[in-house]
C-alpha atoms as a PDB file:
ATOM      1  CA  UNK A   1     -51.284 126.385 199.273  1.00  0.00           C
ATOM      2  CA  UNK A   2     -49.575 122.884 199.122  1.00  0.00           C
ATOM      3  CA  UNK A   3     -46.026 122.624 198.856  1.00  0.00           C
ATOM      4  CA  UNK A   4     -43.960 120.359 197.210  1.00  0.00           C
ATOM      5  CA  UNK A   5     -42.820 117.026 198.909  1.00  0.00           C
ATOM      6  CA  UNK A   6     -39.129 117.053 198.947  1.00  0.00           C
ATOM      7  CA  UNK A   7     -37.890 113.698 198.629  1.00  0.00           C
ATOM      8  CA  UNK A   8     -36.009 111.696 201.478  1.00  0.00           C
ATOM      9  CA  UNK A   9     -33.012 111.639 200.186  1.00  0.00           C
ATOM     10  CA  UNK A  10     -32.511 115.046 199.113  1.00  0.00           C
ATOM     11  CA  UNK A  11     -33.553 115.830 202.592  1.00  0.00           C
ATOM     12  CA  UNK A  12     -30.936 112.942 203.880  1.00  0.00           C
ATOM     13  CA  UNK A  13     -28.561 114.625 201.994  1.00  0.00           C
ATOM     14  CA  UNK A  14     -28.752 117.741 202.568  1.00  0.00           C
ATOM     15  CA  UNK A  15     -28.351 116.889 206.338  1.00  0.00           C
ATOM     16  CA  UNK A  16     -25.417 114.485 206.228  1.00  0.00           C
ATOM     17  CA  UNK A  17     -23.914 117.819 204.575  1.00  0.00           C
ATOM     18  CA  UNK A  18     -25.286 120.334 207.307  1.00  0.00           C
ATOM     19  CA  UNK A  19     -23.433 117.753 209.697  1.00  0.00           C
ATOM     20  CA  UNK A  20     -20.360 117.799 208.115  1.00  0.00           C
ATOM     21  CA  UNK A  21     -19.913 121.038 207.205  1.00  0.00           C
ATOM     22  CA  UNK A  22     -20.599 122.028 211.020  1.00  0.00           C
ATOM     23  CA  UNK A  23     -17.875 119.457 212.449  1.00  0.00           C
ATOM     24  CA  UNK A  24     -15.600 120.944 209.797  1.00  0.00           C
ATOM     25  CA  UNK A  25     -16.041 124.742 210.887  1.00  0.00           C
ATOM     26  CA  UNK A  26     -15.812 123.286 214.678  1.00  0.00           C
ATOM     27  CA  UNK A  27     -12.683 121.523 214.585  1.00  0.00           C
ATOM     28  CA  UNK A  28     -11.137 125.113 212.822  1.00  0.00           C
ATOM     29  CA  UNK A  29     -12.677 127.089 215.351  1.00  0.00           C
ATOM     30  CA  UNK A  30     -10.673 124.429 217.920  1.00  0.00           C
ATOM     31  CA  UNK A  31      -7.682 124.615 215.894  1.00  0.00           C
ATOM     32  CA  UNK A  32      -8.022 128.659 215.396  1.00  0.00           C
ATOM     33  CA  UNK A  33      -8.178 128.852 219.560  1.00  0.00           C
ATOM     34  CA  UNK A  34      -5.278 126.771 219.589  1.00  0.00           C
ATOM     35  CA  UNK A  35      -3.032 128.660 217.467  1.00  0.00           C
ATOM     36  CA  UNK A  36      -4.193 132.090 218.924  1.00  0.00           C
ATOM     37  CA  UNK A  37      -2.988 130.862 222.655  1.00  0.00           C
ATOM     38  CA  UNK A  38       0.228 129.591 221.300  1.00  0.00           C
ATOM     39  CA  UNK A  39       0.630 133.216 219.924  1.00  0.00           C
ATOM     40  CA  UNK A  40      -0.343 135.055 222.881  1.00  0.00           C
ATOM     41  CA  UNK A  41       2.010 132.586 224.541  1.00  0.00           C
ATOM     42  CA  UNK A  42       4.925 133.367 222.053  1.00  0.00           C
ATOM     43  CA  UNK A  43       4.379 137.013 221.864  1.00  0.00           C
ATOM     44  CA  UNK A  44       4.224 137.567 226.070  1.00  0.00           C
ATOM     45  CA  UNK A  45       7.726 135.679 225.920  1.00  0.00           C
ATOM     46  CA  UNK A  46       9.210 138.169 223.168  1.00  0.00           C
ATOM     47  CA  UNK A  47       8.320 141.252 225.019  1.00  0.00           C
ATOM     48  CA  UNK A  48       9.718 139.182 228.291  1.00  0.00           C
ATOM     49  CA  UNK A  49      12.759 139.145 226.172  1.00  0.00           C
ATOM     50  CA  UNK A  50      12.667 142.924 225.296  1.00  0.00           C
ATOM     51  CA  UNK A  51      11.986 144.375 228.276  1.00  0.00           C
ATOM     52  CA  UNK A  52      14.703 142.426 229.967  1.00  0.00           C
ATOM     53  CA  UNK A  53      17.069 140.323 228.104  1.00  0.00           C
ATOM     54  CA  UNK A  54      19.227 139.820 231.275  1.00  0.00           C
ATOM     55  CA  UNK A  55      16.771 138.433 233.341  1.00  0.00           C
ATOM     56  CA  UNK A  56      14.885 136.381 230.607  1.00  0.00           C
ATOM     57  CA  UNK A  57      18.510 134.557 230.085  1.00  0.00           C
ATOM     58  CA  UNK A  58      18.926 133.884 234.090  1.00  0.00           C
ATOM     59  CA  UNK A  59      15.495 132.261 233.786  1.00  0.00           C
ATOM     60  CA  UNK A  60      16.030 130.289 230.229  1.00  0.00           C
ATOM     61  CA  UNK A  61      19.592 129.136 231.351  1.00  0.00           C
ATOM     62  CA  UNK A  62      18.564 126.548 234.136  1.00  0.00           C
ATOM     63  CA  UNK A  63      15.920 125.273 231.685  1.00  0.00           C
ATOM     64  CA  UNK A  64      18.854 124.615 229.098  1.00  0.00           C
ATOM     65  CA  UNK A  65      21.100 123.323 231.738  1.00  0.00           C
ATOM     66  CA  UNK A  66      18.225 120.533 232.432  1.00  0.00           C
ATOM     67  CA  UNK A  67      17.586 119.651 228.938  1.00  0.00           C
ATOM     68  CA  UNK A  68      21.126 118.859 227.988  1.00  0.00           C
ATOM     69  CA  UNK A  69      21.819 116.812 230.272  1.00  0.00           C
END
């Protein structure tokens, strides 16, 4: 059984897309990890807030205090 030659530039093409598409599904997977430790980030501040809103604002206000002046 012989198969069919597949040209060169089909096969060129079909690469340069394999390449492509992979760097595009990295750089989401990069940005997706990103995004998710921002969230974790934001939520673990929010339930620092809930738990105990007096404390969070002792520990905000000297942060405030630095940035306005």
């Amino acid at each position: 059984m012989e198969f069919p030659k597949v040209e060169d530039s089909k096969l060129q093409l079909l690469y340069d897309h394999y390449k492509d598409t992979f760097f595009h599904i990295r750089e989401c997977l990069k940005l997706r990890d990103r995004l998710f430790f921002f969230i974790l980030i934001m939520v673990t501040f929010m339930l620092f807030q809930v738990y105990s809103p007096t404390e969070s604002g002792e520990a905000i206000s000297p942060f405030i205090a630095i940035n306005q002046l």
